[in-house]
N, C-alpha and C. Protein backbone atom coordinates (compact mmCIF):
# COMPACT_ATOMS: atom_id res chain seq x y z
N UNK A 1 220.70 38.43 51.85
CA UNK A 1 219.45 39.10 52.15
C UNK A 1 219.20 39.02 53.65
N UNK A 2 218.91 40.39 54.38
CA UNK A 2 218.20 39.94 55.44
C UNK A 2 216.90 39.10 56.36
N UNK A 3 216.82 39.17 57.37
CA UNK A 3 215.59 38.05 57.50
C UNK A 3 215.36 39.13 58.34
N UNK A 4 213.84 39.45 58.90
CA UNK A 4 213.03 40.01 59.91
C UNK A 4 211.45 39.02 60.02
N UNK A 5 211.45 40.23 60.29
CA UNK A 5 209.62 39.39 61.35
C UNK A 5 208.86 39.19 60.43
N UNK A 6 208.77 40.00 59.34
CA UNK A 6 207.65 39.65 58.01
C UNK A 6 208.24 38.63 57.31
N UNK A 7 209.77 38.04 57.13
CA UNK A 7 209.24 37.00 56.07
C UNK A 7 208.93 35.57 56.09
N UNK A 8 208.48 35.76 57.55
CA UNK A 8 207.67 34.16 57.61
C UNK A 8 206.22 34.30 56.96
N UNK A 9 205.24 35.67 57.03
CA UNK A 9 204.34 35.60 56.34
C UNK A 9 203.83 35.59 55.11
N UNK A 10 203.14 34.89 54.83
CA UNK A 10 202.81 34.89 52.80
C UNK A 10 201.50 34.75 52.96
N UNK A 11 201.64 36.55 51.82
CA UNK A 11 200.23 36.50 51.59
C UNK A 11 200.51 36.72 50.17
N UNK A 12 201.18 36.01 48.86
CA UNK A 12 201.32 36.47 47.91
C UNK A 12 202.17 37.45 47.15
N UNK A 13 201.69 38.30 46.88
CA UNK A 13 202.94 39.61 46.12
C UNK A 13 202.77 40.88 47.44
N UNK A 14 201.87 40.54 48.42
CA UNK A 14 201.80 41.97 49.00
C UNK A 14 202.90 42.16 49.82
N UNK A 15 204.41 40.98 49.94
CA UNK A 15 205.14 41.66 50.71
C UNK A 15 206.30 41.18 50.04
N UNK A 16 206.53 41.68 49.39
CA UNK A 16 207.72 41.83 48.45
C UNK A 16 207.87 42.78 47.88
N UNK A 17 208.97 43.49 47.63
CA UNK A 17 209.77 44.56 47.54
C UNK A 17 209.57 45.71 48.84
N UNK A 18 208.85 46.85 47.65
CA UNK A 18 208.52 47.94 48.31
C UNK A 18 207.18 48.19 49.51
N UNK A 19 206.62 47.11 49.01
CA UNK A 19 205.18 47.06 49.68
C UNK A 19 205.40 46.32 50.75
N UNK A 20 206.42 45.61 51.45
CA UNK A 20 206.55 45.20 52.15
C UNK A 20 207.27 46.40 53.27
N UNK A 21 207.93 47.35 53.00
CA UNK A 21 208.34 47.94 53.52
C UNK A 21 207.09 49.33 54.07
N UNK A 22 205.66 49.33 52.77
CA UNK A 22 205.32 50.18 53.65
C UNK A 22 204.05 49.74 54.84
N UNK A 23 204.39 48.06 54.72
CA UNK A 23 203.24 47.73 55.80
C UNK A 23 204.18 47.81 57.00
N UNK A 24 205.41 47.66 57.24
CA UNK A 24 206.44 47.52 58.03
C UNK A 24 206.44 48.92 58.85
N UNK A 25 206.61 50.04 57.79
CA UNK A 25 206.08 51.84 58.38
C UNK A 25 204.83 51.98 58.85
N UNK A 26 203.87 50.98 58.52
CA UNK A 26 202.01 51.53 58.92
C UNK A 26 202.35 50.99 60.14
N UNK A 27 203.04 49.82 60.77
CA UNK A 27 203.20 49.22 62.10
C UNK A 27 203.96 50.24 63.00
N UNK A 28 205.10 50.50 62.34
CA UNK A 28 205.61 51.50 63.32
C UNK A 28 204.73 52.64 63.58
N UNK A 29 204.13 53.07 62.37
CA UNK A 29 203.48 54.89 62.86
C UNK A 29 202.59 54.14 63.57
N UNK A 30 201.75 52.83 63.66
CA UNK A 30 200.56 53.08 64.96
C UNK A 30 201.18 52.97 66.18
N UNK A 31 202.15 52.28 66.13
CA UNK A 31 203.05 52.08 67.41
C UNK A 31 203.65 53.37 68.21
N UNK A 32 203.97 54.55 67.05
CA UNK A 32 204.26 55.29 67.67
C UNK A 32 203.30 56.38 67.98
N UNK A 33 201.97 56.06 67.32
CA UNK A 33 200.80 57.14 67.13
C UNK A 33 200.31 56.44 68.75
N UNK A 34 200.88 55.64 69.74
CA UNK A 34 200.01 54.72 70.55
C UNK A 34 200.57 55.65 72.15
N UNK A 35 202.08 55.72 71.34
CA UNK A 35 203.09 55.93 72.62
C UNK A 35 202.96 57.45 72.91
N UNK A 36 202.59 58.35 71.63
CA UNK A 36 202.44 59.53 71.93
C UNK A 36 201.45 59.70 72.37
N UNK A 37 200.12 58.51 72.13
CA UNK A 37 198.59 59.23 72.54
C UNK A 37 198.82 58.97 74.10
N UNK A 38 199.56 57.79 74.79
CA UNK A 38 199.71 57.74 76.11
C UNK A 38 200.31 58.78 76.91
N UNK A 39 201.43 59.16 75.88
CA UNK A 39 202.09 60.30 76.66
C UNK A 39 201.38 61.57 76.72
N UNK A 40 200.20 62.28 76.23
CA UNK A 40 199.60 63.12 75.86
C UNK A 40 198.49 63.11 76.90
N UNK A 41 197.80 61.66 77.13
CA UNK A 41 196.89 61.60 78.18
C UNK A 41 197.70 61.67 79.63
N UNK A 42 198.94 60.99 80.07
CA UNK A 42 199.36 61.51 80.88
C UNK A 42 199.91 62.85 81.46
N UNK A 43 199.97 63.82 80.66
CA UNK A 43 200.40 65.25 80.71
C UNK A 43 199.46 66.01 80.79
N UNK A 44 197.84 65.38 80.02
CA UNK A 44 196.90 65.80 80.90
C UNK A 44 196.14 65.92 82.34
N UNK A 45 197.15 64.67 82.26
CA UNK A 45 196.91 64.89 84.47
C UNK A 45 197.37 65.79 85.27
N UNK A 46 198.32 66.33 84.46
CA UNK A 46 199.03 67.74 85.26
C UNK A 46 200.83 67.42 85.55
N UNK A 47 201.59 68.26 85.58
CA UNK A 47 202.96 68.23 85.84
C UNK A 47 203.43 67.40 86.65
N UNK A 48 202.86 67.40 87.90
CA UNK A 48 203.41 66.56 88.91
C UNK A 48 203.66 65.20 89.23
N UNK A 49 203.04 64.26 87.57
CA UNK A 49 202.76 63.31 87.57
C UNK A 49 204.02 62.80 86.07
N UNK A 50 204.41 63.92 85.85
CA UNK A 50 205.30 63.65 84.51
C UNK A 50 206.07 64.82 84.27
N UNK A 51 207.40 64.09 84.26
CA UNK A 51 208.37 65.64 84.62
C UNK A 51 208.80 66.16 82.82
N UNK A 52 208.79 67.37 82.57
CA UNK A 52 208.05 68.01 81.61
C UNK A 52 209.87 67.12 80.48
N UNK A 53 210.68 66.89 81.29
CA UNK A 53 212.08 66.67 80.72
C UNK A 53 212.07 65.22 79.87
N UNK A 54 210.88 64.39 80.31
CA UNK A 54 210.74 63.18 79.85
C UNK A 54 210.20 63.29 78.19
N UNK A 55 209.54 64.22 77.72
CA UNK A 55 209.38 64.65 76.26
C UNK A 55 210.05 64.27 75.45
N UNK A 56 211.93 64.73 75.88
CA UNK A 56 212.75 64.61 74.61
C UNK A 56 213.06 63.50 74.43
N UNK A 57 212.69 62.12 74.95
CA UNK A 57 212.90 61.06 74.64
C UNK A 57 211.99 60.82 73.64
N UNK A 58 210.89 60.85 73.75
CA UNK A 58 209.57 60.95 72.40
C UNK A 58 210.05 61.70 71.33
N UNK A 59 209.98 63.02 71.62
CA UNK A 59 210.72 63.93 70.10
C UNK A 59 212.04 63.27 69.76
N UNK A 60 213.17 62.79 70.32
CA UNK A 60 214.09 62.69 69.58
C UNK A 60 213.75 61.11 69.05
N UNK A 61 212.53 60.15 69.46
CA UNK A 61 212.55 58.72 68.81
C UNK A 61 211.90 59.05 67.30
N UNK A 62 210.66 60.27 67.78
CA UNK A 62 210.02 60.68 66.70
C UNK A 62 210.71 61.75 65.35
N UNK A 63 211.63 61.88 65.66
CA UNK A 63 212.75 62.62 64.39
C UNK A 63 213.50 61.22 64.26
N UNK A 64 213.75 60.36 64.79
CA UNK A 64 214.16 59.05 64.29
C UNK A 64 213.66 58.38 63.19
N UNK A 65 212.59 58.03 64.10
CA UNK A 65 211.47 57.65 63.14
C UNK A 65 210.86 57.63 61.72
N UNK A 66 211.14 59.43 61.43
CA UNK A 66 211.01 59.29 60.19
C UNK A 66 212.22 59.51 59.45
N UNK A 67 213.29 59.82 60.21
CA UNK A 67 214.85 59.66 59.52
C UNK A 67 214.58 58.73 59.11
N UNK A 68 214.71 56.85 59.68
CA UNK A 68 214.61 55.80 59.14
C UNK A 68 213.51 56.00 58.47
N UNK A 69 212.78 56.20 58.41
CA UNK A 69 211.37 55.77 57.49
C UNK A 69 211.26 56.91 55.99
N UNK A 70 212.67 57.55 55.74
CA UNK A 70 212.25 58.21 54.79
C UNK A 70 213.25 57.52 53.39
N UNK A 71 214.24 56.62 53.88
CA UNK A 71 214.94 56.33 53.09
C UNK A 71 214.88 55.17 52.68
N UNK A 72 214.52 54.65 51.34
CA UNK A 72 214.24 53.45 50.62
C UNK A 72 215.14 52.60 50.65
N UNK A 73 215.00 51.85 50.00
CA UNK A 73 216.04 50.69 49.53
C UNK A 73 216.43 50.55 48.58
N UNK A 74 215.93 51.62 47.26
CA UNK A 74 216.75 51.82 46.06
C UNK A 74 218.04 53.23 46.46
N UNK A 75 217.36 53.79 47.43
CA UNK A 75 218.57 55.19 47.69
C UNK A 75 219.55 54.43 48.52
N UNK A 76 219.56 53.14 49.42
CA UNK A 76 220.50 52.71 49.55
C UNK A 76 221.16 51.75 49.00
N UNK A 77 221.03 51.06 48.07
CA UNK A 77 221.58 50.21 47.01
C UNK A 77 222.25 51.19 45.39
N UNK A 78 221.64 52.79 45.63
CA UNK A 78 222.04 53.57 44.42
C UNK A 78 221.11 52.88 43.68
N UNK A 79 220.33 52.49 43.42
CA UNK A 79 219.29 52.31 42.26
C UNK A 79 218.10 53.28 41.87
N UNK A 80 217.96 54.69 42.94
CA UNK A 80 217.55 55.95 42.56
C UNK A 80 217.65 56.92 41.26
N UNK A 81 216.72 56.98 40.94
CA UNK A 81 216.38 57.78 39.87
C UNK A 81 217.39 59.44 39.91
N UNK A 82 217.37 59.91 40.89
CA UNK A 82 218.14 60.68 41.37
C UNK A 82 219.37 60.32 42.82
N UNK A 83 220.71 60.96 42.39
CA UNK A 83 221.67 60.75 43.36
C UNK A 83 221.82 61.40 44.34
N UNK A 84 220.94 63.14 44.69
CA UNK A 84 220.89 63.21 45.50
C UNK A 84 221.77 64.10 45.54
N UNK A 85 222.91 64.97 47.27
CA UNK A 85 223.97 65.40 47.31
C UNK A 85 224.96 64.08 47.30
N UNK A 86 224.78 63.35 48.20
CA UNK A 86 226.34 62.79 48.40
C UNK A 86 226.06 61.07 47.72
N UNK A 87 224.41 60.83 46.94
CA UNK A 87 224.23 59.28 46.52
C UNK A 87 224.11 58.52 47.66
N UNK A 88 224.18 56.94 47.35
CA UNK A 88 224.19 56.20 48.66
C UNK A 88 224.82 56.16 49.81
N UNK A 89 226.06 56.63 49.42
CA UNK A 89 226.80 57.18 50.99
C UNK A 89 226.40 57.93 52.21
N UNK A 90 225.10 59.22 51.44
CA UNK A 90 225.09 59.96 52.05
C UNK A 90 223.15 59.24 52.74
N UNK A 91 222.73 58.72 52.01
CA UNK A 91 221.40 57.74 52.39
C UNK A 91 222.23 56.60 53.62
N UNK A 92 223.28 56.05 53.83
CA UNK A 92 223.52 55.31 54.78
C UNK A 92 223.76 56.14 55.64
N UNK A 93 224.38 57.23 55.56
CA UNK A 93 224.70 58.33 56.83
C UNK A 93 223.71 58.22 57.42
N UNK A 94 222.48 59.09 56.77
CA UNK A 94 221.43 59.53 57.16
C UNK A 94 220.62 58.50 57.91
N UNK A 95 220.76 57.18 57.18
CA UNK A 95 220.12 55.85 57.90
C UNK A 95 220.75 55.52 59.16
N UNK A 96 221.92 55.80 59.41
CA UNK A 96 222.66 55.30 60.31
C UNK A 96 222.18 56.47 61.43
N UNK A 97 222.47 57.94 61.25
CA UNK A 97 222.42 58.88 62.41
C UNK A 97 220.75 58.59 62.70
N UNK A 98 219.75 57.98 61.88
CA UNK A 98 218.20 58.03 62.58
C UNK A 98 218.63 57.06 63.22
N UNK A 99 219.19 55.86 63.17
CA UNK A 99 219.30 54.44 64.12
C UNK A 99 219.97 54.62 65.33
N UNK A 100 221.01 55.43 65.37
CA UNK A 100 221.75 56.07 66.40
C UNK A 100 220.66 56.79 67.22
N UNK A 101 219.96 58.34 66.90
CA UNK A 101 219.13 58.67 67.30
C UNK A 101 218.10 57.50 67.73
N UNK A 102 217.82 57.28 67.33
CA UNK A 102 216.29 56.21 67.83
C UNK A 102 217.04 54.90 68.94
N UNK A 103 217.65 53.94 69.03
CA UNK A 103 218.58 53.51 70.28
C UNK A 103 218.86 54.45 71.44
N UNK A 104 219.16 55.34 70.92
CA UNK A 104 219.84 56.63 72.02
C UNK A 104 218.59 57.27 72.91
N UNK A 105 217.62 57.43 71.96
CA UNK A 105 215.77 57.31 73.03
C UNK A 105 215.55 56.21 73.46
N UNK A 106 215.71 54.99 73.23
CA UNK A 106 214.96 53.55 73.54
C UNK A 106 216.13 53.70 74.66
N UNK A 107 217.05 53.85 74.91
CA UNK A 107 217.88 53.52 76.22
C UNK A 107 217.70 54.52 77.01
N UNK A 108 217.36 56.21 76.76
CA UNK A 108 217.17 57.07 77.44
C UNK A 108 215.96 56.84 78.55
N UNK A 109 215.21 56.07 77.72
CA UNK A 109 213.83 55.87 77.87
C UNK A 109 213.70 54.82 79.21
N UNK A 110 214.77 53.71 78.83
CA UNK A 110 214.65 52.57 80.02
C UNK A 110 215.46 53.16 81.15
N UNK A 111 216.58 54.20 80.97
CA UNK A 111 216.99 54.83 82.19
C UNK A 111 216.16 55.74 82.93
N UNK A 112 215.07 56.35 81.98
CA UNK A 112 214.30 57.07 82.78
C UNK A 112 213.32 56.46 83.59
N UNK A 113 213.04 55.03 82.82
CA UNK A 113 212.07 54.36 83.60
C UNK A 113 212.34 53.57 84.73
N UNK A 114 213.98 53.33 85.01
CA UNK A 114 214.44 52.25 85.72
C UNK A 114 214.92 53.49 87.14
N UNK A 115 215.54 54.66 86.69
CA UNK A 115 215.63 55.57 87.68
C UNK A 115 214.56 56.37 88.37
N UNK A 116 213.35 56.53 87.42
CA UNK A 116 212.50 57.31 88.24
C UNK A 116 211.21 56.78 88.87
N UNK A 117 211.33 55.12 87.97
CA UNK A 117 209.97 54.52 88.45
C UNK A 117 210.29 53.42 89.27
N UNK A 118 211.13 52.59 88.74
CA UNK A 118 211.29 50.96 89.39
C UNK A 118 212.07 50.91 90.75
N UNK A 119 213.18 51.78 90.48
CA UNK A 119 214.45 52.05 91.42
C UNK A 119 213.84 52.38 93.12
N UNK A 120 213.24 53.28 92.89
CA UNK A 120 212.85 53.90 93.81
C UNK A 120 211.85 53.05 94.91
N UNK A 121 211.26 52.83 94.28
CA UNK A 121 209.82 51.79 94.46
C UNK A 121 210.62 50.33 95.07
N UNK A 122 211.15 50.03 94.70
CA UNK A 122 211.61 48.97 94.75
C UNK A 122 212.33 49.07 96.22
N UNK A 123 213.16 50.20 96.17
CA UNK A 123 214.30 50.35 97.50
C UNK A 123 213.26 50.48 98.44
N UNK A 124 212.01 51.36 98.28
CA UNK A 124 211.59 51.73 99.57
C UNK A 124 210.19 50.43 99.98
N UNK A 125 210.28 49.37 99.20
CA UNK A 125 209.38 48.04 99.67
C UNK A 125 210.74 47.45 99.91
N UNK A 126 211.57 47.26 100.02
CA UNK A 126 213.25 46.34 100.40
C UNK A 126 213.25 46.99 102.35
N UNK A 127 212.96 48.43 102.05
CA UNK A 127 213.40 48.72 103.54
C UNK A 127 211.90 48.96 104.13
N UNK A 128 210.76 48.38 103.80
CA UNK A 128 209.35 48.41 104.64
C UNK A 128 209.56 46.73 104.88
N UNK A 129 209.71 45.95 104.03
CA UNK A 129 210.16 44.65 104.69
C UNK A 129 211.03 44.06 105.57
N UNK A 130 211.90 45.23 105.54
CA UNK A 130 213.30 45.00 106.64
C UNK A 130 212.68 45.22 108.01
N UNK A 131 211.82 46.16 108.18
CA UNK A 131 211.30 46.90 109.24
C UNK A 131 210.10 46.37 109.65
């Protein structure tokens, strides 16, 4: 069995099995309901402050997102009521290409932040101190 962040907590039956998995999704959607409301207020400041290309890191975490978040733990163990096209094989695919997708934003994300925010900033206080 795996271990994560919820099973040090006990509150009884509310996090075991399935119900544990959908307090695990209510955390992520505010998390991601948080990152889009930031990104939304910043694009209201106008273009010049957020280059319009930085988006597809959000859309492609947010098609992640619910890739992982649509597939249970009976469709990947085959304990589904229905098999589906391809059964559990094709539920790990699917689990696997949202995890791929969603990493592939979380790193897009720190290159965008390390090239367009820190990098820069950083070089040009290195050469105001030199001077």
């Amino acid at each position: 069995m795996m271990s994560g962040i919820l099973d040090n907590i006990k509150c009884g039956d509310c996090m075991e099995g399935e119900r544990r998995n959908s307090i695990a999704a209510v955390i992520a959607g505010t998390l991601f309901f948080s990152g889009w409301w930031i990104i939304i207020d910043i694009a209201a400041m106008g273009p010049e402050h957020f280059n319009n290309a930085y988006y597809l890191c959000g859309v492609f975490s947010t098609i992640a997102f619910f890739m992982i978040n649509v597939i249970s733990n009976a469709q990947l163990r085959g304990d589904a009521y229905t098999e589906g096209c391809m059964g559990p094989r094709g539920a790990r695919l699917w689990l696997f290409v949202g995890f791929v997708m969603g990493f592939a934003s979380l790193i897009a994300s720190g290159w965008i932040l390390f090239g367009s925010y820190v990098v820069p900033r950083t070089l040009g206080f290195a050469f105001a101190n030199i001077f």
